[in-house]
Protein backbone atom coordinates (compact mmCIF):
# COMPACT_ATOMS: atom_id res chain seq x y z
CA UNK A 1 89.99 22.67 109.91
CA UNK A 2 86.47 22.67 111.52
CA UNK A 3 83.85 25.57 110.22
CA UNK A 4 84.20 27.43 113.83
CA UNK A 5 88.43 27.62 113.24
CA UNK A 6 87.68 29.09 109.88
CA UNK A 7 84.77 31.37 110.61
CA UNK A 8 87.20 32.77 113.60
CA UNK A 9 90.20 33.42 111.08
CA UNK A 10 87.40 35.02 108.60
CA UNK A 11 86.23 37.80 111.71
CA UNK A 12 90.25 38.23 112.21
CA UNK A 13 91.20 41.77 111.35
CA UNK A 14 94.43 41.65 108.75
CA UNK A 15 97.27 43.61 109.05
CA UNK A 16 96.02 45.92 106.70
CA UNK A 17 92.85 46.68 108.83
CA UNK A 18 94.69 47.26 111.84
CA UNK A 19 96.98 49.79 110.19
CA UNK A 20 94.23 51.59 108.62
CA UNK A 21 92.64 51.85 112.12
CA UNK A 22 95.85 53.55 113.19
CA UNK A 23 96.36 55.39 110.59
CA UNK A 24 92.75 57.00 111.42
CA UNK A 25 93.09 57.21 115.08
CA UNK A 26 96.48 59.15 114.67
CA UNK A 27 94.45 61.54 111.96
CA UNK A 28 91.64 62.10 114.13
CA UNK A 29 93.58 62.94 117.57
CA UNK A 30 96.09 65.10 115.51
CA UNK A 31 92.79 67.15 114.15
CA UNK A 32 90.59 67.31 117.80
CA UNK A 33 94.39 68.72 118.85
CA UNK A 34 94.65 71.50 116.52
CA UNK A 35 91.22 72.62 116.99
CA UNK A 36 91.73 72.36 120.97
CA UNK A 37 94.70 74.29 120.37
CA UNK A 38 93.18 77.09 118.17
CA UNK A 39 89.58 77.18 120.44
CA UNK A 40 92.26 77.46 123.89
CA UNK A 41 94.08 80.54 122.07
CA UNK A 42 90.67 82.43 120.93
CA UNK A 43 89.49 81.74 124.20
CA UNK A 44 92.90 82.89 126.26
CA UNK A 45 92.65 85.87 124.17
CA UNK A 46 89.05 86.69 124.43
CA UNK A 47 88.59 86.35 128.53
CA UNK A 48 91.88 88.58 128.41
CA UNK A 49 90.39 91.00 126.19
CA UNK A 50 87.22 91.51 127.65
CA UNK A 51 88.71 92.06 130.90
CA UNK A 52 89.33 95.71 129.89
CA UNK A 53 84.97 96.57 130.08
CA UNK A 54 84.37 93.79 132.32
CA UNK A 55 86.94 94.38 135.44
CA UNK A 56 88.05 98.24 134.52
CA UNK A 57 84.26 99.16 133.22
CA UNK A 58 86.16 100.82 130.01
CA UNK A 59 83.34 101.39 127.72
CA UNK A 60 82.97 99.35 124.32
CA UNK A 61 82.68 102.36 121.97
CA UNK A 62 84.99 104.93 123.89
CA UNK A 63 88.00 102.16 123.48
CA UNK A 64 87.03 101.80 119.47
CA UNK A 65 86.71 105.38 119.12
CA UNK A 66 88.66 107.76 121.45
CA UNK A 67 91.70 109.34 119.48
CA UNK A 68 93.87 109.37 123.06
CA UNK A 69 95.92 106.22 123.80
CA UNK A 70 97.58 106.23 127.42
CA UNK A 71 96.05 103.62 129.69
CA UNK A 72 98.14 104.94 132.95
CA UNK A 73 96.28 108.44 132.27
CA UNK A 74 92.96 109.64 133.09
CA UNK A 75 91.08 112.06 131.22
CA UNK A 76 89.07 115.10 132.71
CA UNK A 77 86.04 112.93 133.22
CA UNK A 78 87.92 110.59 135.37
CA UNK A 79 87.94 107.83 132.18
CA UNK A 80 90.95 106.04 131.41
CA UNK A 81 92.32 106.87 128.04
CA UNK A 82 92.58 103.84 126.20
CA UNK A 83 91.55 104.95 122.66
CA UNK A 84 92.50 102.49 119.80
CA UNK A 85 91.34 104.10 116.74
CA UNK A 86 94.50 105.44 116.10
CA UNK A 87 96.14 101.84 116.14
CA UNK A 88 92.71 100.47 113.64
CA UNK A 89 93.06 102.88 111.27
CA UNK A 90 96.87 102.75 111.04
CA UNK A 91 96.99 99.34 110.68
CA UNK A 92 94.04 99.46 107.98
CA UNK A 93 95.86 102.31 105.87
CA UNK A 94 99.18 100.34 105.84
CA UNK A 95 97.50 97.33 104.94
CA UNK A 96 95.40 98.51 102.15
CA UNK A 97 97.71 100.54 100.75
CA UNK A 98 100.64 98.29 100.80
CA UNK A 99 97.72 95.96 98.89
CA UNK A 100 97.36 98.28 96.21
CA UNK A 101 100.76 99.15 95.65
CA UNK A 102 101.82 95.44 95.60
CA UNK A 103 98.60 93.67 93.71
CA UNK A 104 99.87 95.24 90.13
CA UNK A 105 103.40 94.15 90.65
CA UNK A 106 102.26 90.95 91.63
CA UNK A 107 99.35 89.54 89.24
CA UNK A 108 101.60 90.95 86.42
CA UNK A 109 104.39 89.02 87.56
CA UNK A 110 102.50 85.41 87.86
CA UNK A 111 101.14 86.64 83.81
CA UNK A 112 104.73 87.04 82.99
CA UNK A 113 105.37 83.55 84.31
CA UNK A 114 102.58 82.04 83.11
CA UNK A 115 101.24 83.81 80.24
CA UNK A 116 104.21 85.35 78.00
CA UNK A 117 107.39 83.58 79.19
CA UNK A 118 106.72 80.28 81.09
CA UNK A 119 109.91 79.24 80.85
CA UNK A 120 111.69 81.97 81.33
CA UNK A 121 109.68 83.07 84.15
CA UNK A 122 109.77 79.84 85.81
CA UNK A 123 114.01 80.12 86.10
CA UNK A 124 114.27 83.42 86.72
CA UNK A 125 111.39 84.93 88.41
CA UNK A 126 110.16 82.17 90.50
CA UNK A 127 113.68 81.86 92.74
CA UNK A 128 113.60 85.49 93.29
CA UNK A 129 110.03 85.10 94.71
CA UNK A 130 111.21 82.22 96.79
CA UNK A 131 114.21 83.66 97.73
CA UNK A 132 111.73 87.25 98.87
CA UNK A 133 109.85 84.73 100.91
CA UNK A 134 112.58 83.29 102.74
CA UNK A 135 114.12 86.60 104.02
CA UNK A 136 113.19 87.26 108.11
CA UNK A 137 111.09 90.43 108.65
CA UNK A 138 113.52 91.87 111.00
CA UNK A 139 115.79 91.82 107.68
CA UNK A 140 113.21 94.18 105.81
CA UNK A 141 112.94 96.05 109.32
CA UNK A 142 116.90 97.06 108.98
CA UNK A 143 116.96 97.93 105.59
CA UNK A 144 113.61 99.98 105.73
CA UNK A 145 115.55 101.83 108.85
CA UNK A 146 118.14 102.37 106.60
CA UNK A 147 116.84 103.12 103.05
CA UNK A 148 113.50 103.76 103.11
CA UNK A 149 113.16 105.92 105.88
CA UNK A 150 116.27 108.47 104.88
CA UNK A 151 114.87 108.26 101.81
CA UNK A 152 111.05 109.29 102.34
CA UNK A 153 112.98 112.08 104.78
CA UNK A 154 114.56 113.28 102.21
CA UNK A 155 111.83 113.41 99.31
CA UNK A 156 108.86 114.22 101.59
CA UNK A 157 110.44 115.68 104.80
CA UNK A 158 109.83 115.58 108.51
CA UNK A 159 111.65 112.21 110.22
CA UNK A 160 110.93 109.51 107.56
CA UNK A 161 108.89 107.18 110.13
CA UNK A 162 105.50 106.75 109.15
CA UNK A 163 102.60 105.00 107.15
CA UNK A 164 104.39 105.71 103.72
CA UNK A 165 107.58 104.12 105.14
CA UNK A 166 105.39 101.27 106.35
CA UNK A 167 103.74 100.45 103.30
CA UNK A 168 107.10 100.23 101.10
CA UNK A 169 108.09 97.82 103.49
CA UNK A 170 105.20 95.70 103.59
CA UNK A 171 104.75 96.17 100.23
CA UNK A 172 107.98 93.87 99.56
CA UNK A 173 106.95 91.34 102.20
CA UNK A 174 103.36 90.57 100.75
CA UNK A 175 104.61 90.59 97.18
CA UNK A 176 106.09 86.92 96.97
CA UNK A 177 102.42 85.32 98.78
CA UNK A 178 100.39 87.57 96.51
CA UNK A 179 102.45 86.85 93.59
CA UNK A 180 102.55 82.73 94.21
CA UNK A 181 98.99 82.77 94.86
CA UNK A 182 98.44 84.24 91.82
CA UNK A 183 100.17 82.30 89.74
CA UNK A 184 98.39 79.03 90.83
CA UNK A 185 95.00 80.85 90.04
CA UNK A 186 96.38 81.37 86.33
CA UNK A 187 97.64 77.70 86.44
CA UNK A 188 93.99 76.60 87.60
CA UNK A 189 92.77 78.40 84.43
CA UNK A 190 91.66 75.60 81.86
CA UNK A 191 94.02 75.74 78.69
CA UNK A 192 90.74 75.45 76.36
CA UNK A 193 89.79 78.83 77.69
CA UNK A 194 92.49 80.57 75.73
CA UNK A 195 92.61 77.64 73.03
CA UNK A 196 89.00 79.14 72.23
CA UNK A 197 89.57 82.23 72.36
CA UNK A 198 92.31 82.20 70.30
CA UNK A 199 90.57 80.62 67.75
CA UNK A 200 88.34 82.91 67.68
CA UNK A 201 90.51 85.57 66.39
CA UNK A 202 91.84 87.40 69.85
CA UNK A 203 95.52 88.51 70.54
CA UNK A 204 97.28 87.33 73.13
CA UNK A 205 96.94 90.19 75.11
CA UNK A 206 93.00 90.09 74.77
CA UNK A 207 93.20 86.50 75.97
CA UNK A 208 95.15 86.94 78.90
CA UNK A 209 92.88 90.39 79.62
CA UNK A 210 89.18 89.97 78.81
CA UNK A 211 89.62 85.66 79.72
CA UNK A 212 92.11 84.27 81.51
CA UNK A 213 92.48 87.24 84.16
CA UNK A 214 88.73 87.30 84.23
CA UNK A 215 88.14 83.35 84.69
CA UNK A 216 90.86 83.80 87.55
CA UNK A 217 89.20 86.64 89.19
CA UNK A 218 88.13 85.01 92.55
CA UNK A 219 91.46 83.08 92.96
CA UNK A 220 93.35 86.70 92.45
CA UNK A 221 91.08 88.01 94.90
CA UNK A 222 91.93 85.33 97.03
CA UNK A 223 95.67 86.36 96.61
CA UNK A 224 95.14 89.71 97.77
CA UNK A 225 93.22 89.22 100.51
CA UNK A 226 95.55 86.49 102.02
CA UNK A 227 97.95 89.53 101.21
CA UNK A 228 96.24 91.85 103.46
CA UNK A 229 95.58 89.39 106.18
CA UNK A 230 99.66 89.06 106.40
CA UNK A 231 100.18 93.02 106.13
CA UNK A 232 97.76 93.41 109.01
CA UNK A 233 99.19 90.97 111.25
CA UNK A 234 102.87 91.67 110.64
CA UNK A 235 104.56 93.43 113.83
CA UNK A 236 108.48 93.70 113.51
CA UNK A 237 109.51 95.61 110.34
CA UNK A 238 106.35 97.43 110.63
CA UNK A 239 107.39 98.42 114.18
CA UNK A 240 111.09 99.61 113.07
CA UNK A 241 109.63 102.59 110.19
CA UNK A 242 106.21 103.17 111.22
CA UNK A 243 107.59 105.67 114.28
CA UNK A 244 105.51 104.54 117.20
CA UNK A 245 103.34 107.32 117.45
CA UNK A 246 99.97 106.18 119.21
CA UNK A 247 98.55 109.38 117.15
CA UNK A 248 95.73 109.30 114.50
CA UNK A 249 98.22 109.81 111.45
CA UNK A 250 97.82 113.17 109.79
CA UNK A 251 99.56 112.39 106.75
CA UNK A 252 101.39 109.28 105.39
CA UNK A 253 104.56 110.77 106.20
CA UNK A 254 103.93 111.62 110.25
CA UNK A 255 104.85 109.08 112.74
CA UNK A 256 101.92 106.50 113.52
CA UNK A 257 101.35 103.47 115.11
CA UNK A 258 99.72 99.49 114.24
CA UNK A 259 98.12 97.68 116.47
CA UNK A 260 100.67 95.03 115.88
CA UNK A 261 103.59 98.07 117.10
CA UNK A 262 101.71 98.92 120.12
CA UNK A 263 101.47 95.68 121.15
CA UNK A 264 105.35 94.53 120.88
CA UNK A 265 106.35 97.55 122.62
CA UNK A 266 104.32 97.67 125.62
CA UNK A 267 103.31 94.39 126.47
CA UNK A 268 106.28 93.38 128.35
CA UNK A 269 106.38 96.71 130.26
CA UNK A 270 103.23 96.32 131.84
CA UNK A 271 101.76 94.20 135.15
CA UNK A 272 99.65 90.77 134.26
CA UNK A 273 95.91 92.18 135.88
CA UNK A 274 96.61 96.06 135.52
CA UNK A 275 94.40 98.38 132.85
CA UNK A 276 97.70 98.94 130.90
CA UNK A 277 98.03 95.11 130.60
CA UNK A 278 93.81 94.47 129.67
CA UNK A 279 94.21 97.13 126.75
CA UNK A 280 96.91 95.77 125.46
CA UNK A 281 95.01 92.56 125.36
CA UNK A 282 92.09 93.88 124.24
CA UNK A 283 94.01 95.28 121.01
CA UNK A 284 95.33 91.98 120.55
CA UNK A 285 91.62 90.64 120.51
CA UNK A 286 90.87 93.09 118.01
CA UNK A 287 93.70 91.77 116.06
CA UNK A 288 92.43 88.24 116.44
CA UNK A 289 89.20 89.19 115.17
CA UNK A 290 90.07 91.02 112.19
CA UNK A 291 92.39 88.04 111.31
CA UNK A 292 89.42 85.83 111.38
CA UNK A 293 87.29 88.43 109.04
CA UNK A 294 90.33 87.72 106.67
CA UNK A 295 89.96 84.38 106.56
CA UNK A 296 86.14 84.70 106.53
CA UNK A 297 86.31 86.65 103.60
CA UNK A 298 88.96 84.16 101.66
CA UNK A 299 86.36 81.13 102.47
CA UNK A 300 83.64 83.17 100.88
CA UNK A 301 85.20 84.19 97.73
CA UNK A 302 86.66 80.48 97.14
CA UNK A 303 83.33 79.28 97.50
CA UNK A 304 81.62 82.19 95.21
CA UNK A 305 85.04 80.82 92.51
CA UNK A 306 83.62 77.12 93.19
CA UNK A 307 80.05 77.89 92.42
CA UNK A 308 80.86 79.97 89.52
């Protein structure tokens, strides 16, 4: 074998080489595809949304704050009334309060797993989390029609639909993510934590309190927040007990409406082009970009847990 044969087999790429190359060709058109995917849906969404103060001239701050939600209506000035602040602040009070009803239950489930019974927790509590998770939300919709709602009519009064209703349904649904979630940012915690402070003289209960929960706060913040971001975008079950009501809710127990309601109900009622169609678009934009403040916010508190 002369020195050009052998210098030719050296500059050969092995099969090993060529399979890597694959390998990263596949990763790197299956990544440019998700992002064209998620850039083509914010921008679908966005040239929809705007069409409401760009083609109907519906102005930016009467849409955020008017109280009056009937696109095929005018009002006495000739305006269109295609308030959403009922919608915003619905879907804000069911979220947050479904978060605070549900963040107790949940980081004192993942201590219970991980802090005070591991294994015990780990067969008994962790398959009914899983089994929560696996449940579909028209499921919670039907029994929410049929528990919660006679029951809030019967404690509280009037017709049962409402925010309260709401938020004892989506209170269920978040609890499994929030409660996982939490878990794993107990798990993260590094065992020598409580070794040390245990050796130091603290209970068990001050361990798990003044350390562990404290070392974990930005992953149980985390937790909650991916919480929130699900409560906010979830449409279905929400839809079947909130009542509907495109009214700015008066008390937890009158019938309101989400953004996520408003939008499963009307948007195949109404013609591609027409004001009633832009609105409904341009609540679903303001659903899009709340959804991205979510995930904004999770970013920034995983990076604040990183740096601490």
């Amino acid at each position: 074998m002369d020195n050009k044969q052998l210098e030719q087999q050296l500059k050969r790429r092995s099969k090993a080489a060529k399979l890597e190359i694959w390998g990263r060709t596949i990763s790197l058109t299956a990544l440019l595809l998700i992002v064209a995917v998620v850039v083509a849906i914010i921008g679908f969404v966005a040239s929809k949304g705007i069409a409401t103060f760009t083609s109907n001239h519906v102005n930016l701050w009467d849409f955020l704050s008017g109280k009056n939600w009937n696109p095929g209506i005018t009002d006495a000035h000739g305006k269109p009334e295609v308030g959403a602040l009922p919608m915003i602040v619905g879907s804000f009070l069911i979220t947050i309060l479904s978060a605070i009803v549900a963040t107790p239950f949940a980081i004192g489930t993942a201590v219970f797993m991980n802090e005070i019974s591991p294994n015990r927790g780990a067969k008994i509590l962790q398959p009914v989390t899983e089994l929560l998770v696996g449940i579909p939300s028209v499921v919670y919709g039907f029994i929410g029609l049929s528990v919660v709602v006679p029951a809030t009519r019967a404690i509280f009064g009037g017709s049962g639909f409402g925010i309260l209703s709401g938020t004892c349904v989506l209170f269920v649904m978040i609890l499994p993510t929030v409660t996982s979630m939490s878990a794993d940012a107990l798990k993260a915690v590094p065992r020598y934590y409580r070794e040390a402070s245990l050796a130091l003289g603290a209970t068990q209960w001050q361990t798990i309190y003044k350390v562990v929960l404290r070392a974990a706060t930005p992953g149980l913040m985390t937790a909650v927040v991916f919480g929130m971001a699900r409560a906010f975008g979830e449409a279905l079950a929400v839809q079947m007990v909130i009542g509907n009501a495109a009214l700015m809710p008066s008390s937890l127990v009158s019938p309101s409406a989400t953004l996520t309601s408003v939008l499963t109900t009307g948007i195949g009622n109404t013609v591609m082009g027409s004001l009633q169609n832009n609105a409904l678009w341009s609540l679903a934009l303001v659903l899009l970009l709340m959804s991205l403040v979510f995930n904004l916010i999770i970013r920034l508190i995983g990076r604040k847990g990183r740096l601490q």
